[in-house]
C-alpha atoms as a PDB file:
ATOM      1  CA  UNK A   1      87.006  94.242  96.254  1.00  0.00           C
ATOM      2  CA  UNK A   2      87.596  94.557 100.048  1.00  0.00           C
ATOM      3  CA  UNK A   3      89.500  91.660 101.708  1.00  0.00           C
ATOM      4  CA  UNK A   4      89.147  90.735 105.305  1.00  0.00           C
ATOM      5  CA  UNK A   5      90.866  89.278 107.755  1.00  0.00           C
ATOM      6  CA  UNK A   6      89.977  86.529 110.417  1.00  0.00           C
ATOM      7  CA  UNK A   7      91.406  84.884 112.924  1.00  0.00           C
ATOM      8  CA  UNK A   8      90.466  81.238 114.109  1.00  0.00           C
ATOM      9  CA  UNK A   9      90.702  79.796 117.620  1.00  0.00           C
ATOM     10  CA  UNK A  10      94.229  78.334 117.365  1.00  0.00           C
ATOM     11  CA  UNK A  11      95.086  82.214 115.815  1.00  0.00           C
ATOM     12  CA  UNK A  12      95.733  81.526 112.435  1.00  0.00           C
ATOM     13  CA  UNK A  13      94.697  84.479 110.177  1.00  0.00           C
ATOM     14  CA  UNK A  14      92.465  83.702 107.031  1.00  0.00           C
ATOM     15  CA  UNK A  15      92.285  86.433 104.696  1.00  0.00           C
ATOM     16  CA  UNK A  16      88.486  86.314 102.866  1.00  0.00           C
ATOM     17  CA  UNK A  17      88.061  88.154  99.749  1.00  0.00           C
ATOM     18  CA  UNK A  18      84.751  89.498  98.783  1.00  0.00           C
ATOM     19  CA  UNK A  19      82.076  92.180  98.197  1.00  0.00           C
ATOM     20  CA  UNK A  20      80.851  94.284 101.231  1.00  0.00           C
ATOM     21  CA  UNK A  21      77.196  92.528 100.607  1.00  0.00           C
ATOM     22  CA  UNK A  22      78.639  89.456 101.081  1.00  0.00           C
ATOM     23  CA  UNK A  23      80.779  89.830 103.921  1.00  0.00           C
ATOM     24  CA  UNK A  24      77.758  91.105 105.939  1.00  0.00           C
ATOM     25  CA  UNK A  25      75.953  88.215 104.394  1.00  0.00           C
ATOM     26  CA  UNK A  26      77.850  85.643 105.937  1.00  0.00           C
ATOM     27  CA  UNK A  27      79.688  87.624 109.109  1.00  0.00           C
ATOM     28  CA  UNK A  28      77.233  87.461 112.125  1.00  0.00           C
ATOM     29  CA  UNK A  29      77.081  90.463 114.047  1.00  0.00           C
ATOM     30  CA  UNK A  30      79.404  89.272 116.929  1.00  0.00           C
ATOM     31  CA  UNK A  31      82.234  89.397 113.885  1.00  0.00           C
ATOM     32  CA  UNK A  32      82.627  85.765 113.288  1.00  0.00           C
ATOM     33  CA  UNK A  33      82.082  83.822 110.050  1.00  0.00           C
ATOM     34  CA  UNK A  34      82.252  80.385 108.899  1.00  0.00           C
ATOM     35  CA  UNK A  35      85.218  80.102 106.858  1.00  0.00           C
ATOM     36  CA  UNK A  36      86.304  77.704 103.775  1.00  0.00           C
ATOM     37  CA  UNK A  37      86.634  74.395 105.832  1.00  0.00           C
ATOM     38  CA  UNK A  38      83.916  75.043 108.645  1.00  0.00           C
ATOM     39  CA  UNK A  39      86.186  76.562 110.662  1.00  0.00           C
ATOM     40  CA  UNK A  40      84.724  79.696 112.968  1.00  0.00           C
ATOM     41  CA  UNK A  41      86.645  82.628 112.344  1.00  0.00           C
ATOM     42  CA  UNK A  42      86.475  86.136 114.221  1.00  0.00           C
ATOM     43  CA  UNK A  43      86.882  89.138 112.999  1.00  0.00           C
ATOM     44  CA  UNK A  44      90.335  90.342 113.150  1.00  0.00           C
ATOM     45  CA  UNK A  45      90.077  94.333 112.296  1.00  0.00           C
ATOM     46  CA  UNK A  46      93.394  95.645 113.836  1.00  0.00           C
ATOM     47  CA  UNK A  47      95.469  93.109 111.183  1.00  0.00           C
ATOM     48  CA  UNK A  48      93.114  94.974 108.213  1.00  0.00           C
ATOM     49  CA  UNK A  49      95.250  98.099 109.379  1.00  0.00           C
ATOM     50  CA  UNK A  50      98.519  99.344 108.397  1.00  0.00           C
ATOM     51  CA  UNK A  51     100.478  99.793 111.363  1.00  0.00           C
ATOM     52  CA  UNK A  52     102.353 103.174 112.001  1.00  0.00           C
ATOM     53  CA  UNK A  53     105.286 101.850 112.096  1.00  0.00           C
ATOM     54  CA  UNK A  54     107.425 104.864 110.764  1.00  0.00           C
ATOM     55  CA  UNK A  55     107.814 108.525 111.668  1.00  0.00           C
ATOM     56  CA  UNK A  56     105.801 109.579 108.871  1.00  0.00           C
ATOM     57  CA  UNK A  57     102.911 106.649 110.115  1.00  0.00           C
ATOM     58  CA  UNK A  58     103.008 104.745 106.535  1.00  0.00           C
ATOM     59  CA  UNK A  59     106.464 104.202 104.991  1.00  0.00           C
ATOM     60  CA  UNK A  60     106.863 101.592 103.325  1.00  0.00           C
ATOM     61  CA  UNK A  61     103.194 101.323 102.254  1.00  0.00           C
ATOM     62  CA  UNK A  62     101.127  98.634 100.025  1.00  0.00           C
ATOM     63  CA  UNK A  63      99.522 100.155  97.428  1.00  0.00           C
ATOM     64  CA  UNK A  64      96.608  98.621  95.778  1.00  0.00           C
ATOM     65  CA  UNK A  65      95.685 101.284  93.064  1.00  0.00           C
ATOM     66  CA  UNK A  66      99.177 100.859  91.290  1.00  0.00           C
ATOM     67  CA  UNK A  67      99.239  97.234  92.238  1.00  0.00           C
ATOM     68  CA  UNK A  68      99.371  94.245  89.331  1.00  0.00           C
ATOM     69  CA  UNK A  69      98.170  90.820  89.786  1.00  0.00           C
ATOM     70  CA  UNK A  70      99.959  88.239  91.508  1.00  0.00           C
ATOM     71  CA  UNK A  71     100.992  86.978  88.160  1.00  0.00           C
ATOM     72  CA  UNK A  72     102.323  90.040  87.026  1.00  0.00           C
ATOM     73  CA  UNK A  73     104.254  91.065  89.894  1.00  0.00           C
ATOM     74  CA  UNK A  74     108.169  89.953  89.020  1.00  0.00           C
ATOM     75  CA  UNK A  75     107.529  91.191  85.060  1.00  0.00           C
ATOM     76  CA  UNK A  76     105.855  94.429  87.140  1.00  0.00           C
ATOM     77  CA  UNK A  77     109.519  94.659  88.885  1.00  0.00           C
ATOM     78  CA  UNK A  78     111.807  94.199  86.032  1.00  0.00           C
ATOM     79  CA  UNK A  79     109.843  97.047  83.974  1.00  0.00           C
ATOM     80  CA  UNK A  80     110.025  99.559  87.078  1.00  0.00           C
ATOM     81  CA  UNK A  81     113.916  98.862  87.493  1.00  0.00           C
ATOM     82  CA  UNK A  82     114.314  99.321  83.536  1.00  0.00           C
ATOM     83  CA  UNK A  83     112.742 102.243  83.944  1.00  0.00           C
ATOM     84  CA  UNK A  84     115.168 103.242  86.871  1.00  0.00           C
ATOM     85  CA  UNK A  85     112.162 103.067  89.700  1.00  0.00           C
ATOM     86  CA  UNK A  86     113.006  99.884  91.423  1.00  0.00           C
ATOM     87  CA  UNK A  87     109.737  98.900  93.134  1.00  0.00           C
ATOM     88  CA  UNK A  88     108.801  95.727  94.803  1.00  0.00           C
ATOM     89  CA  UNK A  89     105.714  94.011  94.507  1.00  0.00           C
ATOM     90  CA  UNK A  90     104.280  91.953  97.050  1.00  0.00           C
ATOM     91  CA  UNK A  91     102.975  87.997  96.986  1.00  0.00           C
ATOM     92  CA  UNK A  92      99.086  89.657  96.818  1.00  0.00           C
ATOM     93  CA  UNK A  93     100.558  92.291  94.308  1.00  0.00           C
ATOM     94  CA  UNK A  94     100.808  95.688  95.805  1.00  0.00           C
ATOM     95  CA  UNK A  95     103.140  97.836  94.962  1.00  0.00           C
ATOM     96  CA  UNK A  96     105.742  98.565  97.924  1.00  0.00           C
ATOM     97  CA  UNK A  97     106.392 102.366  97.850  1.00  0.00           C
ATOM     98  CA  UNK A  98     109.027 103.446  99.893  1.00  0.00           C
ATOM     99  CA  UNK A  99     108.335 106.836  99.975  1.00  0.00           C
ATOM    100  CA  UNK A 100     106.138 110.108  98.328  1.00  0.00           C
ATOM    101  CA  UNK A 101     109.287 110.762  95.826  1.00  0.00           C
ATOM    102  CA  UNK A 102     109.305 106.950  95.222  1.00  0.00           C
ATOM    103  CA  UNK A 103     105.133 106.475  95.174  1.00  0.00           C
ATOM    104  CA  UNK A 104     105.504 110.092  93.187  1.00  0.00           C
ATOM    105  CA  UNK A 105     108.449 109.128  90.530  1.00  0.00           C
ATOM    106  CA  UNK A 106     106.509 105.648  89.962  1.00  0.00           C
ATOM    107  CA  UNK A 107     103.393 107.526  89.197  1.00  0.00           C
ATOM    108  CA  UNK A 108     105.439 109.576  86.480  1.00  0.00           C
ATOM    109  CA  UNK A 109     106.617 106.059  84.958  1.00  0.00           C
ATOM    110  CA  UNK A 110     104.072 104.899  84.459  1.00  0.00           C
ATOM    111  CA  UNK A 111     101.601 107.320  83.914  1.00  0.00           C
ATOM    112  CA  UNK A 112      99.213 107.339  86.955  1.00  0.00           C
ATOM    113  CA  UNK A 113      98.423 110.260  88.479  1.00  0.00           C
ATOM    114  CA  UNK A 114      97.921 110.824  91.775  1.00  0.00           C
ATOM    115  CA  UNK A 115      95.038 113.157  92.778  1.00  0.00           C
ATOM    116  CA  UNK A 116      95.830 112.554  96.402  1.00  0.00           C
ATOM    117  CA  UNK A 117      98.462 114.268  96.321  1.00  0.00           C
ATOM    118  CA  UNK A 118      99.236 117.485  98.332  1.00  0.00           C
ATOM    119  CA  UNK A 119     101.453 120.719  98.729  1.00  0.00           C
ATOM    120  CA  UNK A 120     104.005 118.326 100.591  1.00  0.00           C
ATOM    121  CA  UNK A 121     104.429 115.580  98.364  1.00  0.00           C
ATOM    122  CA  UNK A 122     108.336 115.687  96.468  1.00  0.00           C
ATOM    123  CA  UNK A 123     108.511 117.649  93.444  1.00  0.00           C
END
């Protein structure tokens, strides 16, 4: 499920989680929504985006399809160092992947394959 990010007047960001249909139920078309409270919130699209922030454009990068839930995330961490891929895990859950050997060698561990991979990904 998508989650989206708004920003109120005083610029704090409130991330909303929720089903497409229901974000265009409740976001007018000028991008604001009432959020949890009765605050007004605007859309904030640019904070939805990675930014490029790296040569490559996207290392480190949160992953969601290899991601745990928040609940899971430090026994997530001790497995992938046992099984000599140290990975991080973020407050929300996504996997932190340093790299395409690192996202790759993960993958292997635990047994996820990745059909987005390409030619240049590490062997």
């Amino acid at each position: 499920m998508p989650t989206y990010v708004y920003k109120t007047a005083n610029g704090k960001r409130v991330e909303l989680t929720m089903t497409i249909a229901e974000m265009e139920a409740r976001q007018r078309k000028n991008g604001t929504i009432r959020l949890p409270g009765g605050k007004i919130g605007r859309r904030d699209y640019s904070a939805e985006s990675l930014p490029a922030t790296t040569p490559a454009g996207c290392w480190p990068m949160e992953n969601w399809a290899i991601g745990v839930t928040p609940q899971q995330r430090f026994k997530a961490m001790r497995e992938a160092a046992a099984g000599g891929v140290p990975t991080e895990f973020n407050d929300r859950g996504r996997a932190i992947i340093r790299s395409r050997k690192h996202y790759k060698e993960y993958c292997r561990f635990r047994g996820v394959r990745n059909f987005d991979a390409g030619y240049s990904d590490a062997d």
